[in-house]
C-alpha atoms as a PDB file:
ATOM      1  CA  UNK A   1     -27.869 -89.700 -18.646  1.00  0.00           C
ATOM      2  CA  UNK A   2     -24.951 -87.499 -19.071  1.00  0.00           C
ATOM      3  CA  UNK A   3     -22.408 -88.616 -21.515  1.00  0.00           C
ATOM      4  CA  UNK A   4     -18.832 -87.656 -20.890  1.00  0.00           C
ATOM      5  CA  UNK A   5     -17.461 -89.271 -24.072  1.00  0.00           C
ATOM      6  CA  UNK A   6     -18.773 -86.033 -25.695  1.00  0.00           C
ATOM      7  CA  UNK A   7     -18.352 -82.140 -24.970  1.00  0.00           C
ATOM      8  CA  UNK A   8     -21.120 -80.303 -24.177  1.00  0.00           C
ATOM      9  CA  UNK A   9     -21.618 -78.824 -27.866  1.00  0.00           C
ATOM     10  CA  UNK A  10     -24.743 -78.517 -30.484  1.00  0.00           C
ATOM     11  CA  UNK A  11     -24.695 -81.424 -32.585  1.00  0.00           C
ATOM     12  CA  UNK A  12     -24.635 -79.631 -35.709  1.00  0.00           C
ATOM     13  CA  UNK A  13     -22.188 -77.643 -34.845  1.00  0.00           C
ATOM     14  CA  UNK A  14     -18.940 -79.691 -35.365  1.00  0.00           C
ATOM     15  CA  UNK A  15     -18.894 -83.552 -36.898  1.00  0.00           C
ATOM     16  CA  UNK A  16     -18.694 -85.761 -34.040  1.00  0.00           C
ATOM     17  CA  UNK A  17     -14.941 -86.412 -34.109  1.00  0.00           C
ATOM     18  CA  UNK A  18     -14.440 -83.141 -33.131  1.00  0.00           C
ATOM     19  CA  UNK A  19     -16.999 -83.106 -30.337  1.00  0.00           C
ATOM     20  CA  UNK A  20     -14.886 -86.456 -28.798  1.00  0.00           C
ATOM     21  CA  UNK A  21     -13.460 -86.278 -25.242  1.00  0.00           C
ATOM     22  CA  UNK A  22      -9.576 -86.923 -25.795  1.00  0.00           C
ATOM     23  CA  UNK A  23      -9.753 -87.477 -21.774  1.00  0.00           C
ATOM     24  CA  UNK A  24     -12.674 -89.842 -21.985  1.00  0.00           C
ATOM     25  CA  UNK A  25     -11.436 -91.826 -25.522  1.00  0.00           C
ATOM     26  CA  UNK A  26      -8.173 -92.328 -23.265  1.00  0.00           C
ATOM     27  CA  UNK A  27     -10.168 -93.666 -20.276  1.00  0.00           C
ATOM     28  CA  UNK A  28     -12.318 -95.995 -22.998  1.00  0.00           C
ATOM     29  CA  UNK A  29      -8.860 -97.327 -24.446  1.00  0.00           C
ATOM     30  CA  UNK A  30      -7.577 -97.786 -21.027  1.00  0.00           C
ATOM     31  CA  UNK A  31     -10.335 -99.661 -19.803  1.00  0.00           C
ATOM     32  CA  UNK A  32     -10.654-102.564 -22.708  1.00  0.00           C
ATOM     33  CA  UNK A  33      -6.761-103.227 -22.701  1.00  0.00           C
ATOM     34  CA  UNK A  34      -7.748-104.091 -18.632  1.00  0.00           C
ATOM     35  CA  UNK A  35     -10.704-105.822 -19.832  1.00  0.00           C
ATOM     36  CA  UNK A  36      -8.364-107.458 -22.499  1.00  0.00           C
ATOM     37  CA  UNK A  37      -5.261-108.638 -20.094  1.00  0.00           C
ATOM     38  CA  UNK A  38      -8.120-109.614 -17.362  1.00  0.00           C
ATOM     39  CA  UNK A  39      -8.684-113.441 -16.690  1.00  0.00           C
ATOM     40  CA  UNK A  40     -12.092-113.102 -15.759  1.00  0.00           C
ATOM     41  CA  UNK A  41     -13.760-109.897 -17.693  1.00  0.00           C
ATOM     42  CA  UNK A  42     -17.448-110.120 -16.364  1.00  0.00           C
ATOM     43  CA  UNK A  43     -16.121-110.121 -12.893  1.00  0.00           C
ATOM     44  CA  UNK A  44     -14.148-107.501 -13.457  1.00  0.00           C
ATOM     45  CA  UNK A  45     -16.718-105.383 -14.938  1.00  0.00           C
ATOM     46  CA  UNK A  46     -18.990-105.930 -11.611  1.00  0.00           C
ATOM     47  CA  UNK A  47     -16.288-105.451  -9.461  1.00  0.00           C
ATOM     48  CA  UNK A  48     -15.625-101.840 -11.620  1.00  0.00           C
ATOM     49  CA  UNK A  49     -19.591-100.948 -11.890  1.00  0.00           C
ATOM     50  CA  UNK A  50     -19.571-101.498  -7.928  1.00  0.00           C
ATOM     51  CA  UNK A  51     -16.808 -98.705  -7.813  1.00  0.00           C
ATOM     52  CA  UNK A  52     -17.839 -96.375 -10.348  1.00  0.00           C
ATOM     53  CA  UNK A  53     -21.821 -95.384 -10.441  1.00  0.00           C
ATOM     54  CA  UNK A  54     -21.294 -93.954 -13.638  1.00  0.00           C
ATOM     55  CA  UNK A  55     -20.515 -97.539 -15.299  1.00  0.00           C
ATOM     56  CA  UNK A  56     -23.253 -99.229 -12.949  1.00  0.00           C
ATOM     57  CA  UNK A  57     -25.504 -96.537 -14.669  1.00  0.00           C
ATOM     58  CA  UNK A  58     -24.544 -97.906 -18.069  1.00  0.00           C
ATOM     59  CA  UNK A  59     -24.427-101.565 -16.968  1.00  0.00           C
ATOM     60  CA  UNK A  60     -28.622-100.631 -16.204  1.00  0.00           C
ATOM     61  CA  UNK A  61     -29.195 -98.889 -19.025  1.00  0.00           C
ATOM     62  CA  UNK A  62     -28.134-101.724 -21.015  1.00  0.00           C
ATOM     63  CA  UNK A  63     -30.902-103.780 -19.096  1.00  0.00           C
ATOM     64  CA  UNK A  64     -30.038-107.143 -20.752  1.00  0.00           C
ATOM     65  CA  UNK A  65     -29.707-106.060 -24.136  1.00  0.00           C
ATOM     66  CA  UNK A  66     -26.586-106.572 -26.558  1.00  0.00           C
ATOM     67  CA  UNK A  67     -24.060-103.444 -25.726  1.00  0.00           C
ATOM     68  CA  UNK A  68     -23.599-102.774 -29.445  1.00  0.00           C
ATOM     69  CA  UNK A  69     -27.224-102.667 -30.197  1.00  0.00           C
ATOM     70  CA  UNK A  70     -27.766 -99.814 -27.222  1.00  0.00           C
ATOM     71  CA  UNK A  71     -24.496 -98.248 -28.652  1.00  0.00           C
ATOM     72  CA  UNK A  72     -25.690 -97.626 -32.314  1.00  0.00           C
ATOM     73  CA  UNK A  73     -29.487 -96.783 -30.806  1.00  0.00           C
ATOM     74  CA  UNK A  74     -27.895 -94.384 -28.518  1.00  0.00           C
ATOM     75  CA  UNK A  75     -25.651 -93.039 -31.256  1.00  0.00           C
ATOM     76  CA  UNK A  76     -28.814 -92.356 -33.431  1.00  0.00           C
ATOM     77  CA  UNK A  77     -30.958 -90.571 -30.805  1.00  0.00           C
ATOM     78  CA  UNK A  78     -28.012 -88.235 -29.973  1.00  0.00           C
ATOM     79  CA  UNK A  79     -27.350 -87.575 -34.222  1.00  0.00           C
ATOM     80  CA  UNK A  80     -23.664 -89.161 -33.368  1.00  0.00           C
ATOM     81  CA  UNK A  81     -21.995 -91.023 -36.204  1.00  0.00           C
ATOM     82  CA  UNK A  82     -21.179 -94.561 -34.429  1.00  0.00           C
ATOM     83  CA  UNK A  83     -17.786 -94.750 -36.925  1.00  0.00           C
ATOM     84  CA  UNK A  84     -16.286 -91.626 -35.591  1.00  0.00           C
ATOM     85  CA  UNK A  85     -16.237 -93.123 -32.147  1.00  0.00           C
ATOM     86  CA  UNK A  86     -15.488 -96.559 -33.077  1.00  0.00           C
ATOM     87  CA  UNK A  87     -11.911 -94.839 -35.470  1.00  0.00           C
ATOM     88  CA  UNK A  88     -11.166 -92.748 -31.996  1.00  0.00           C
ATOM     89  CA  UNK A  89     -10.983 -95.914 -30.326  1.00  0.00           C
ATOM     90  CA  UNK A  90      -9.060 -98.086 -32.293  1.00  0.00           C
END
C-alpha cells in the first residue's frame, strides 16, 4: 500500500523528517483533534473509513491488531525512524 505520509524518495537518501508530507502531517493533525473533540471516536472512524478507501485500507491492514504495534512494524520494514513521525505530529 501506498503511503502518502512520505514522498516518493530513496530511503537513504534524506533522514525521514525530511522525506515527511507537510500536506499529509497537516491532514494527520487535523484528523486526531476531530477524533479528540468527537463524542463517539470509533463511530466516527467507521463513518470516515466508509468515506475514504484509503483509511478503510488502513483500518484492514490493521486486521485486529494494536495500531501502534503495526505503526512501529511498518516503520521498520520501510527503514523509517517511528520518532521523526511521532515529533512531526505533536
Amino acid at each position: 500500500m501506498a503511503n502518502s505520509l512520505f514522498q516518493q524518495l530513496n530511503p537513504q537518501s534524506q533522514p525521514t523528517a525530511n522525506r515527511l508530507n507537510a500536506g499529509a502531517v497537516q491532514s494527520v493533525k487535523n484528523m486526531m483533534n476531530a477524533f479528540r473533540c468527537a463524542g463517539n471516536p470509533q463511530q466516527m472512524l467507521n463513518a470516515m473509513a466508509a468515506q475514504n478507501p484509503q483509511l478503510a485500507g488502513i483500518i484492514s491492514m490493521l486486521g485486529g491488531r494494536n495500531p501502534k504495534d503495526v505503526f512501529y512494524q511498518q516503520c521498520k520494514q520501510q527503514g523509517i525512524n517511528p520518532d521523526d513521525i511521532i515529533n512531526a505530529l505533536k
